[in-house]
N, C-alpha and C. Protein backbone atom coordinates (compact mmCIF):
# COMPACT_ATOMS: atom_id res chain seq x y z
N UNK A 1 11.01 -4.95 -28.17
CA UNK A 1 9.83 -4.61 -27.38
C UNK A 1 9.97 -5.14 -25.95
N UNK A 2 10.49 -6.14 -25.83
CA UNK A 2 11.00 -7.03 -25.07
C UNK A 2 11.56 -5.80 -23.44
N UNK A 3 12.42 -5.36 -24.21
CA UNK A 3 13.31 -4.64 -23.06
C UNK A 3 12.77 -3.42 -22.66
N UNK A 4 11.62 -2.74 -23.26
CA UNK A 4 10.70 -1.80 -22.94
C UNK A 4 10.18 -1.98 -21.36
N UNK A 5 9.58 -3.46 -21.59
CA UNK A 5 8.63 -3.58 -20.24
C UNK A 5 10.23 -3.71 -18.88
N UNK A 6 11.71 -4.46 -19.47
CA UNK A 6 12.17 -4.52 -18.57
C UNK A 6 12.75 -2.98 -17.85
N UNK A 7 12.14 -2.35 -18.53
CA UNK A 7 12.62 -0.39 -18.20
C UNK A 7 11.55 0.23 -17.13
N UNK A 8 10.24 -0.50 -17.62
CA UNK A 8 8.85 0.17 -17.34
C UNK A 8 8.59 -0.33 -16.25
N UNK A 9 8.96 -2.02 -15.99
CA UNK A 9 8.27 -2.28 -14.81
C UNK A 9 8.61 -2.21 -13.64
N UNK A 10 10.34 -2.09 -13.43
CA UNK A 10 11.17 -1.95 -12.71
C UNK A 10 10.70 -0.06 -11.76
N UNK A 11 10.78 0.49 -12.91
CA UNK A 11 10.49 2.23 -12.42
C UNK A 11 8.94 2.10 -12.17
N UNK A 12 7.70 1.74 -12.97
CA UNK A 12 6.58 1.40 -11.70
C UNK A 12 6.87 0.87 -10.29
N UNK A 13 7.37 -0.45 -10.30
CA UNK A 13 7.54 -0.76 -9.11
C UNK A 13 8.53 -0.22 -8.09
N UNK A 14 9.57 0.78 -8.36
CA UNK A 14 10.48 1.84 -7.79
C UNK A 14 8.96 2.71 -7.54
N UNK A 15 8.45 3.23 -8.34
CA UNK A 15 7.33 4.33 -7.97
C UNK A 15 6.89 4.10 -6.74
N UNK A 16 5.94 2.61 -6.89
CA UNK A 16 4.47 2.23 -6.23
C UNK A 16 5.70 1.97 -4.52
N UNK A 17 6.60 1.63 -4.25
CA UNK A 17 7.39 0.46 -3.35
C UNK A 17 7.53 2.26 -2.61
N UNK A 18 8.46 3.20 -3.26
CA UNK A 18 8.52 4.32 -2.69
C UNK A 18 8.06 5.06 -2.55
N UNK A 19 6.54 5.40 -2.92
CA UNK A 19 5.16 5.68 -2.41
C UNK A 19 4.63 5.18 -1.18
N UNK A 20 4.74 4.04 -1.05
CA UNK A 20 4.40 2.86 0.14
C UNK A 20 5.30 3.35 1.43
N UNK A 21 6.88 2.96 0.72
CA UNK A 21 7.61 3.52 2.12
C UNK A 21 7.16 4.86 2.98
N UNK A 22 6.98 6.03 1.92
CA UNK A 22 7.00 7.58 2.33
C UNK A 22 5.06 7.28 3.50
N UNK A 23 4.53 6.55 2.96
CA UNK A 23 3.12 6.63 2.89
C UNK A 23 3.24 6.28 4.60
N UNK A 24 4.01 5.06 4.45
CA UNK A 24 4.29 4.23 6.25
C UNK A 24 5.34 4.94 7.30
N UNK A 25 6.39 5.75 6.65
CA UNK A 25 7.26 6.35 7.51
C UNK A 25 7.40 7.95 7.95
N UNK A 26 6.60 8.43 6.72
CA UNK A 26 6.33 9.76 6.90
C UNK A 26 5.09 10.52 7.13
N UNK A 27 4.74 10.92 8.20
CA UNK A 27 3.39 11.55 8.27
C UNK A 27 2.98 12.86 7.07
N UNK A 28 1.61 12.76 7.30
CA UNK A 28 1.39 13.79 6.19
C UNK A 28 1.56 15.11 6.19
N UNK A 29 2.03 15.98 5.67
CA UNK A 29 2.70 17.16 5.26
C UNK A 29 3.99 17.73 6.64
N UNK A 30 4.42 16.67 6.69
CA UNK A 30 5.66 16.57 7.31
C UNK A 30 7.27 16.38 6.98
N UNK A 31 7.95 17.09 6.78
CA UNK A 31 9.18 17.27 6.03
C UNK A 31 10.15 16.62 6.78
N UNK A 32 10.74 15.59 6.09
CA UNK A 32 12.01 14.83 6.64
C UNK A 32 13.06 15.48 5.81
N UNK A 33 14.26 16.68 6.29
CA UNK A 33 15.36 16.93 5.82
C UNK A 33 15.99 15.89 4.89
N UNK A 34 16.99 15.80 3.69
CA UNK A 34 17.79 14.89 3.50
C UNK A 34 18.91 15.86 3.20
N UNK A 35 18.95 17.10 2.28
CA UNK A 35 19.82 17.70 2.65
C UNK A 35 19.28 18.81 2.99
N UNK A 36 19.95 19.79 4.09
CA UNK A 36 19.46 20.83 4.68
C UNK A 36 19.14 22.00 3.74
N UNK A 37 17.80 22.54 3.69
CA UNK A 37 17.79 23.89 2.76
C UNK A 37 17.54 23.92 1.45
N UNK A 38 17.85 21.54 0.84
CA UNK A 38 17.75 21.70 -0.61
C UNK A 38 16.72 20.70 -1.16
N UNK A 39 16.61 19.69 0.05
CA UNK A 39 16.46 18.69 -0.57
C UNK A 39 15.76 18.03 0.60
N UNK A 40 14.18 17.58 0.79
CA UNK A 40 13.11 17.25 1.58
C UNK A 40 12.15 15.85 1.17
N UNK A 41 11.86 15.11 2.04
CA UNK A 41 11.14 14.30 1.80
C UNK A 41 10.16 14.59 2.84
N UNK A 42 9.09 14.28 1.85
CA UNK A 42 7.90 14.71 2.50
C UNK A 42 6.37 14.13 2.00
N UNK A 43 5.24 14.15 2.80
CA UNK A 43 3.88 13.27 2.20
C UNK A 43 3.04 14.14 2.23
N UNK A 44 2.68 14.35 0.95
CA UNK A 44 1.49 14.94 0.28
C UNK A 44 0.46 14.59 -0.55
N UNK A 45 -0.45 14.54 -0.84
CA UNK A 45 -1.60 14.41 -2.29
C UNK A 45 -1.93 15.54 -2.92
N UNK A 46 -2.08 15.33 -3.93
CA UNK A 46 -2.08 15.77 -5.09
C UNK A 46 -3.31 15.32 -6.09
N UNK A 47 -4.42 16.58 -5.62
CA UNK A 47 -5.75 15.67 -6.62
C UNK A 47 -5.64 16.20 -8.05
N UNK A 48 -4.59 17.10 -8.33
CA UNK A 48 -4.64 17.93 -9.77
C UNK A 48 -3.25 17.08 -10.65
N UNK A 49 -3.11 18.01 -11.39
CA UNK A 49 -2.17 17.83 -12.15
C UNK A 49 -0.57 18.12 -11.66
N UNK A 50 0.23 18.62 -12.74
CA UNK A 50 1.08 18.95 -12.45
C UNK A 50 1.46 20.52 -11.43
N UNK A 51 2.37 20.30 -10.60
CA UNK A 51 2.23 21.92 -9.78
C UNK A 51 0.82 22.06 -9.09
N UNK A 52 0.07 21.02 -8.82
CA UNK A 52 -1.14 21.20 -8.01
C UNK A 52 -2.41 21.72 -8.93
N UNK A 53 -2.13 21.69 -10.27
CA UNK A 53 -2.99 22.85 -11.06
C UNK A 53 -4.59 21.50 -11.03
N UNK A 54 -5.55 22.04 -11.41
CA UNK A 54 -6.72 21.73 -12.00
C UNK A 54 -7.19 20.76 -10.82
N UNK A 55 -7.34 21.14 -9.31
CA UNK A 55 -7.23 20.50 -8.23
C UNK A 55 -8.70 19.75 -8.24
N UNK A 56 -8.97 18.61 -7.37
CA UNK A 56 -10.10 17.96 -7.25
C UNK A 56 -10.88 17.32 -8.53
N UNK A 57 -9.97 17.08 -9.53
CA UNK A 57 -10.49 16.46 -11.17
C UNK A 57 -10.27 14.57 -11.33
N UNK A 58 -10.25 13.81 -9.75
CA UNK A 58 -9.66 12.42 -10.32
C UNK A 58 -10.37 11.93 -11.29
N UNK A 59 -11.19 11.86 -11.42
CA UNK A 59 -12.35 11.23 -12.89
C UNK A 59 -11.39 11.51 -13.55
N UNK A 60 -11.39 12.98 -13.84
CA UNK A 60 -11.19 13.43 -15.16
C UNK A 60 -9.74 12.70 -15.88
N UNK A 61 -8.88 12.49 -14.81
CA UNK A 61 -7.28 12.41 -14.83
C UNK A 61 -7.44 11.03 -15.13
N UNK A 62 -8.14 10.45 -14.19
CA UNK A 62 -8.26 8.69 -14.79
C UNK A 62 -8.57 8.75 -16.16
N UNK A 63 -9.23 9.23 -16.57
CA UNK A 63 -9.38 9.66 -18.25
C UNK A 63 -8.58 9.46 -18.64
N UNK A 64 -8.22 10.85 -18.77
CA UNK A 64 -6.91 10.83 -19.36
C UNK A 64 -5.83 9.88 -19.38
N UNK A 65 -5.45 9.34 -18.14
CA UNK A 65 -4.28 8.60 -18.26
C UNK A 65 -4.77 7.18 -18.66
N UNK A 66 -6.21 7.08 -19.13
CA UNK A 66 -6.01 5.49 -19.50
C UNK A 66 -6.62 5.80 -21.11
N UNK A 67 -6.29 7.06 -21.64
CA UNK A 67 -6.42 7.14 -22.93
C UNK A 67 -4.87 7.28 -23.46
N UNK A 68 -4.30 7.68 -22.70
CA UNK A 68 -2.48 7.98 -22.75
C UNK A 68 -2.03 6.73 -22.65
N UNK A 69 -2.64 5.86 -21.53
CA UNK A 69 -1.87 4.52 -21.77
C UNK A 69 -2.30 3.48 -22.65
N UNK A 70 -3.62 3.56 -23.66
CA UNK A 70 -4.15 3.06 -24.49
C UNK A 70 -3.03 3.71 -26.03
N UNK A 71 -2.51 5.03 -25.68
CA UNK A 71 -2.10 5.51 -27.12
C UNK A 71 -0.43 4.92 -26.85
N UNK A 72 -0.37 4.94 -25.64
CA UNK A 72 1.21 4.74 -25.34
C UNK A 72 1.53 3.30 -26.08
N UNK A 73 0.19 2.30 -25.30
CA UNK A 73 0.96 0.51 -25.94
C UNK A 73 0.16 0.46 -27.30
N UNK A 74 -0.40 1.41 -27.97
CA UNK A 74 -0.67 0.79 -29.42
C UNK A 74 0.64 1.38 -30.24
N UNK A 75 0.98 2.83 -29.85
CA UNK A 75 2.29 2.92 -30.20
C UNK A 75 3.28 2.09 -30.25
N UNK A 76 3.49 1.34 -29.16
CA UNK A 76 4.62 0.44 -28.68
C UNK A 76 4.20 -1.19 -29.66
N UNK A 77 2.72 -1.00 -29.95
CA UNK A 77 2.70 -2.56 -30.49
C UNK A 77 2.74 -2.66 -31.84
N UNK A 78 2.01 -1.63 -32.47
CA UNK A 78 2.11 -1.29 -33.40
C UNK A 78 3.17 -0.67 -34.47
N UNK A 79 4.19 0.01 -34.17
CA UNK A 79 5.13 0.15 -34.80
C UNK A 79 6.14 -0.49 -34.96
N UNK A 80 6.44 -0.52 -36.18
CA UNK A 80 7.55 -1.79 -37.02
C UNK A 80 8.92 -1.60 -36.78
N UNK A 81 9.54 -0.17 -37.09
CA UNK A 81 10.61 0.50 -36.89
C UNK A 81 10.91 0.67 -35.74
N UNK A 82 12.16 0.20 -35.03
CA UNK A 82 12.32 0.57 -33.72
C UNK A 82 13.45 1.34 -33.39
N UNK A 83 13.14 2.52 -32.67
CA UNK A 83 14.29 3.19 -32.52
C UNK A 83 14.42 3.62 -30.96
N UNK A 84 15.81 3.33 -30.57
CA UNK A 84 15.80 3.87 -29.35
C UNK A 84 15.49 4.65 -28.46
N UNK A 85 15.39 5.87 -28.97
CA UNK A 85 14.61 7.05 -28.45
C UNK A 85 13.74 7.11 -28.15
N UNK A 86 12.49 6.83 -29.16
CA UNK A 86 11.39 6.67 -29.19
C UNK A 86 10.83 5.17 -27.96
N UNK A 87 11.59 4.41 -28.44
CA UNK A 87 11.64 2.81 -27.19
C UNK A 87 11.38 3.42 -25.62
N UNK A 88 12.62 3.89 -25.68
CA UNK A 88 13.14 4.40 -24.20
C UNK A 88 12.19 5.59 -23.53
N UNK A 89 11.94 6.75 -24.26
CA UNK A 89 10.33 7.62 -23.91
C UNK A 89 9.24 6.72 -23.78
N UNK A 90 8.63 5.90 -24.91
CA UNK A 90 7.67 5.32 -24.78
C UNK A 90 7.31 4.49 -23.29
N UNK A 91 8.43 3.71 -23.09
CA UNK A 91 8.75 2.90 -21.86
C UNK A 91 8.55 3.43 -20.15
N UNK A 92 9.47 4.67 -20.49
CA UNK A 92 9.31 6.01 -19.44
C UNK A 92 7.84 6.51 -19.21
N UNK A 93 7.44 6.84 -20.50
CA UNK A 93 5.90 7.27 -20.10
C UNK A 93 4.99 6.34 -19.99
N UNK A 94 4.90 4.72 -20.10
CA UNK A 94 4.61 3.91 -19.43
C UNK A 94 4.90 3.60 -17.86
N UNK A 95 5.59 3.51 -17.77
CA UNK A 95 6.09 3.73 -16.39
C UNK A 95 5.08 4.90 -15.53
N UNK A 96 5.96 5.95 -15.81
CA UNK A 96 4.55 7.20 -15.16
C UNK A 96 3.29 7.28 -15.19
N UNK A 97 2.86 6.58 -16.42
CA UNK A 97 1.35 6.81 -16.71
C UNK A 97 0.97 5.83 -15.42
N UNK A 98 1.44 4.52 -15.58
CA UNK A 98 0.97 3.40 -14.97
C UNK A 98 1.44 3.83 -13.35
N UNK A 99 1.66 4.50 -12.81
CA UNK A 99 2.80 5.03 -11.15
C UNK A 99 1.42 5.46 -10.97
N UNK A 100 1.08 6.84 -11.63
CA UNK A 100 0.22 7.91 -11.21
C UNK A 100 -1.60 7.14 -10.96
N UNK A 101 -1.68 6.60 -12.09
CA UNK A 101 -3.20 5.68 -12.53
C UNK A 101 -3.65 5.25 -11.99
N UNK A 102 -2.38 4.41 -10.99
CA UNK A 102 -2.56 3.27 -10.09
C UNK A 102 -2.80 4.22 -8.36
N UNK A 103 -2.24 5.09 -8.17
CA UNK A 103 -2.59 5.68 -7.22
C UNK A 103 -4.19 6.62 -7.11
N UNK A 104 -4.43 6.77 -8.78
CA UNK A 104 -5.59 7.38 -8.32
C UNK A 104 -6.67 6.78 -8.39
N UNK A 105 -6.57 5.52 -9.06
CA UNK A 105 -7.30 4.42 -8.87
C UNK A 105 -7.71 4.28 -7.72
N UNK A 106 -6.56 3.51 -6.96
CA UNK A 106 -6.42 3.16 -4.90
C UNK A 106 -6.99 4.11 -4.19
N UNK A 107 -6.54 5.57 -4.16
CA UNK A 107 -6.48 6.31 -2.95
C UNK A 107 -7.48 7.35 -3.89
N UNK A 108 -7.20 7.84 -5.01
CA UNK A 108 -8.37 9.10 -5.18
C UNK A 108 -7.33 10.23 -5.42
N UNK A 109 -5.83 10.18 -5.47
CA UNK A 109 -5.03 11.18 -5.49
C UNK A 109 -3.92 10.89 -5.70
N UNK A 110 -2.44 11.45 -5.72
CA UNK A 110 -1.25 11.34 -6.42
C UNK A 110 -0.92 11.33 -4.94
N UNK A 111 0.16 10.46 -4.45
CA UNK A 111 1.17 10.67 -3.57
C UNK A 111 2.27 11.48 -4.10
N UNK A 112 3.31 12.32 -3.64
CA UNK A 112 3.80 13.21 -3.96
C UNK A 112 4.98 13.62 -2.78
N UNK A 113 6.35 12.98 -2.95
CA UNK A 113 7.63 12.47 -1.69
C UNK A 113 8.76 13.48 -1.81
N UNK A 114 8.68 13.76 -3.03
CA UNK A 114 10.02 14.33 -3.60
C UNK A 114 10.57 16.12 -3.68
N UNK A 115 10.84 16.91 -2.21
CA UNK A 115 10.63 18.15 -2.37
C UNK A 115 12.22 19.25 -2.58
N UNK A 116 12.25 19.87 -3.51
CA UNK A 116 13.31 20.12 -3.97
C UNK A 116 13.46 21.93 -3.72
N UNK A 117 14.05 22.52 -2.89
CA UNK A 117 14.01 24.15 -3.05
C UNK A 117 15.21 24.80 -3.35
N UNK A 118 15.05 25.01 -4.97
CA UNK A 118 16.30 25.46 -5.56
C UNK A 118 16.51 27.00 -5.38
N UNK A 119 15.96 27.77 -4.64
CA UNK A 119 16.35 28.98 -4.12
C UNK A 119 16.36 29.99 -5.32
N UNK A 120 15.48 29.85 -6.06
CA UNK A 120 15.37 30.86 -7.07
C UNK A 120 13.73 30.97 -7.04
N UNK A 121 13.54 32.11 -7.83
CA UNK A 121 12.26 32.34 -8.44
C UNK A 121 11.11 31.43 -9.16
N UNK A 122 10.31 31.34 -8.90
CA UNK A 122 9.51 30.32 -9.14
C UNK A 122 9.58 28.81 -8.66
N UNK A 123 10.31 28.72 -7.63
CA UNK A 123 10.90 27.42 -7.87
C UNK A 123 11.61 26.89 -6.23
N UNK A 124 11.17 27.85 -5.41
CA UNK A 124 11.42 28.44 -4.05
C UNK A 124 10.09 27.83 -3.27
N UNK A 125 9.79 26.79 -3.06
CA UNK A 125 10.48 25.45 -3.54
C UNK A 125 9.53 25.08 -4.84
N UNK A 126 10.26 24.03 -5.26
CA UNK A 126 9.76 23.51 -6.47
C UNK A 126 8.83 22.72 -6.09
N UNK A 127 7.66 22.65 -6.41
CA UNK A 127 6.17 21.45 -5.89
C UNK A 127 7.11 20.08 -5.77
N UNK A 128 6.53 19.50 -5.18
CA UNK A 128 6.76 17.97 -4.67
C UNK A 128 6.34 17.58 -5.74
N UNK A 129 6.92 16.39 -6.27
CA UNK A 129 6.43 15.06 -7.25
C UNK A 129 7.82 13.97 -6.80
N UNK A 130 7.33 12.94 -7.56
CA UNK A 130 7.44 11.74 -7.02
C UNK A 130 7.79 11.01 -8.66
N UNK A 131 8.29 9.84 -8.30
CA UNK A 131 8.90 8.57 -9.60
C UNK A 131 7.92 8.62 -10.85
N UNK A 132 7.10 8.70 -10.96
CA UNK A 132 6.28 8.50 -11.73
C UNK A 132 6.16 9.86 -12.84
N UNK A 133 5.99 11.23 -11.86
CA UNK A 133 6.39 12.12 -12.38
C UNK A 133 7.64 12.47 -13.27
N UNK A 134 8.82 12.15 -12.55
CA UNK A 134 9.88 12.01 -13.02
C UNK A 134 10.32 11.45 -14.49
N UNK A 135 9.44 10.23 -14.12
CA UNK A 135 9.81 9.15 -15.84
C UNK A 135 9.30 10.25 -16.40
N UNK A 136 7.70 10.61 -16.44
CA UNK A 136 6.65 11.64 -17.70
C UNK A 136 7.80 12.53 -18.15
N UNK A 137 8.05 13.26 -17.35
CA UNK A 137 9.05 14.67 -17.65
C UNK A 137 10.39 13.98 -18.57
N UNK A 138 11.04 12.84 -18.68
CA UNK A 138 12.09 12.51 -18.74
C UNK A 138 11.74 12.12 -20.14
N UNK A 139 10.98 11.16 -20.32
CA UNK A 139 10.48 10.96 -21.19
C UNK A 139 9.73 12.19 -22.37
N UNK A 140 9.31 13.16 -21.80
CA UNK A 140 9.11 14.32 -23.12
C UNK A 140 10.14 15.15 -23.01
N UNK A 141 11.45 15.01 -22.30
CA UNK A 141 12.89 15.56 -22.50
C UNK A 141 13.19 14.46 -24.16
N UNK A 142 13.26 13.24 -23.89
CA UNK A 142 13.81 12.30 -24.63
C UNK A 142 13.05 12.22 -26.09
N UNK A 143 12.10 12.78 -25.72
CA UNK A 143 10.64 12.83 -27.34
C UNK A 143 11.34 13.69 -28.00
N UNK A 144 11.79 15.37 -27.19
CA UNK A 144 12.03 15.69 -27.58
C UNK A 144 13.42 16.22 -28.56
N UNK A 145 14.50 15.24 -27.58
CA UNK A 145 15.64 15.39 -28.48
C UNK A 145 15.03 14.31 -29.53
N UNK A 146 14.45 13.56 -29.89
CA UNK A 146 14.46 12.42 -30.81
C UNK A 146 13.54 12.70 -32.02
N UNK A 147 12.83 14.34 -31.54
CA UNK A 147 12.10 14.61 -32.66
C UNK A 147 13.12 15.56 -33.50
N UNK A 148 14.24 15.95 -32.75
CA UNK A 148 15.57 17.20 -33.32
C UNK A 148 16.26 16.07 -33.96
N UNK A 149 16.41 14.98 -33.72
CA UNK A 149 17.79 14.02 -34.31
C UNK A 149 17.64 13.98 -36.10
N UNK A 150 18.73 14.09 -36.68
CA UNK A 150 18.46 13.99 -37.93
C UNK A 150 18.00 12.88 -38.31
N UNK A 151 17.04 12.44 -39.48
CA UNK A 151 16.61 12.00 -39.65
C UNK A 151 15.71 11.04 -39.27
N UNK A 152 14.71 11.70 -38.21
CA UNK A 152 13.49 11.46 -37.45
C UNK A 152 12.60 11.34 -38.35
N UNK A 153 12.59 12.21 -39.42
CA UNK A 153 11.37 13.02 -40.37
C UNK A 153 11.31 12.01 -41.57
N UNK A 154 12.60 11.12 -42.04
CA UNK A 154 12.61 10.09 -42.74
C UNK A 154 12.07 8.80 -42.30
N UNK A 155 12.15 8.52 -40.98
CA UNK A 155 11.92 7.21 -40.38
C UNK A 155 10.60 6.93 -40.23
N UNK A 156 10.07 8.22 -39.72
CA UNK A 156 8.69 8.78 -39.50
C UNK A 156 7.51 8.79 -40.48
N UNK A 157 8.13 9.17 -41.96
CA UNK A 157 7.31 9.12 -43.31
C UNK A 157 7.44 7.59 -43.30
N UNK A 158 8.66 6.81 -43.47
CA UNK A 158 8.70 5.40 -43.82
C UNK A 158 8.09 4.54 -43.47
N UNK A 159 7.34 4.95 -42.18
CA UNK A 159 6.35 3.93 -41.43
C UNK A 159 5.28 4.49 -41.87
């Protein structure tokens, strides 16, 4: 359990530190090149969700994310069996939950640094998100190979 928080607190504080920088060096909706055409840093908010969706809801999102981070550490305290997968997501979506929470706590909105335009469809450019985002997504990549691994479905009944 131990090495969970040393995963979680490190990538919060990567989040909150590079939120701060973008917040002090970059004006708002102003694009700093990093690579030409692909790859942008830039300062935005974000009162919705993911992709900008369900805009102007912070209540609602504080909700949510402090019922997610209530299910996240009873998960984490509560279970006997420990398995990596599950460790390492759990940790990740700690991380994000706690990045995003904490900003909408402070400010009322998501900071949002990270702008990516992969030159295809839908995706021309891809919405801005930021560290926090990153862990969430990474973390239900990792749920989800760990719910395919054989014998998930045994470990899972056993607890």
């Amino acid at each position: 359990m131990r090495y969970i928080f040393f995963l979680s607190l490190p990538l919060y504080a990567l989040d909150q530190v590079s939120k701060y920088v973008v917040r002090q060096f970059v004006p708002p909706d102003h694009a700093y090149p990093v690579v030409i055409g692909f790859f942008d840093v830039v300062n935005v908010t974000n009162t919705g969700a993911a992709f900008g969706s369900f805009k102007n809801n912070n209540s609602f999102f504080i909700l949510v994310s402090c019922l997610a981070l209530f299910v996240v550490v009873t998960l984490l305290v509560r279970h006997r069996l420990r398995d990596a997968w599950r460790d390492v997501s759990l940790a990740l979506l700690l991380a994000g939950i706690l990045g995003n929470l904490t900003d909408r706590l402070l400010y009322g909105h998501v900071f949002d640094f990270l702008l990516f335009d992969l030159h295809v469809p839908l995706a021309h450019p891809w919405p801005a998100f930021n560290v926090a985002d990153s862990c969430i997504c990474i973390a239900v990549v990792f749920f989800l190979i760990h719910s395919f691994r054989p014998g998930t479905n045994e470990v899972a009944r056993a607890a």
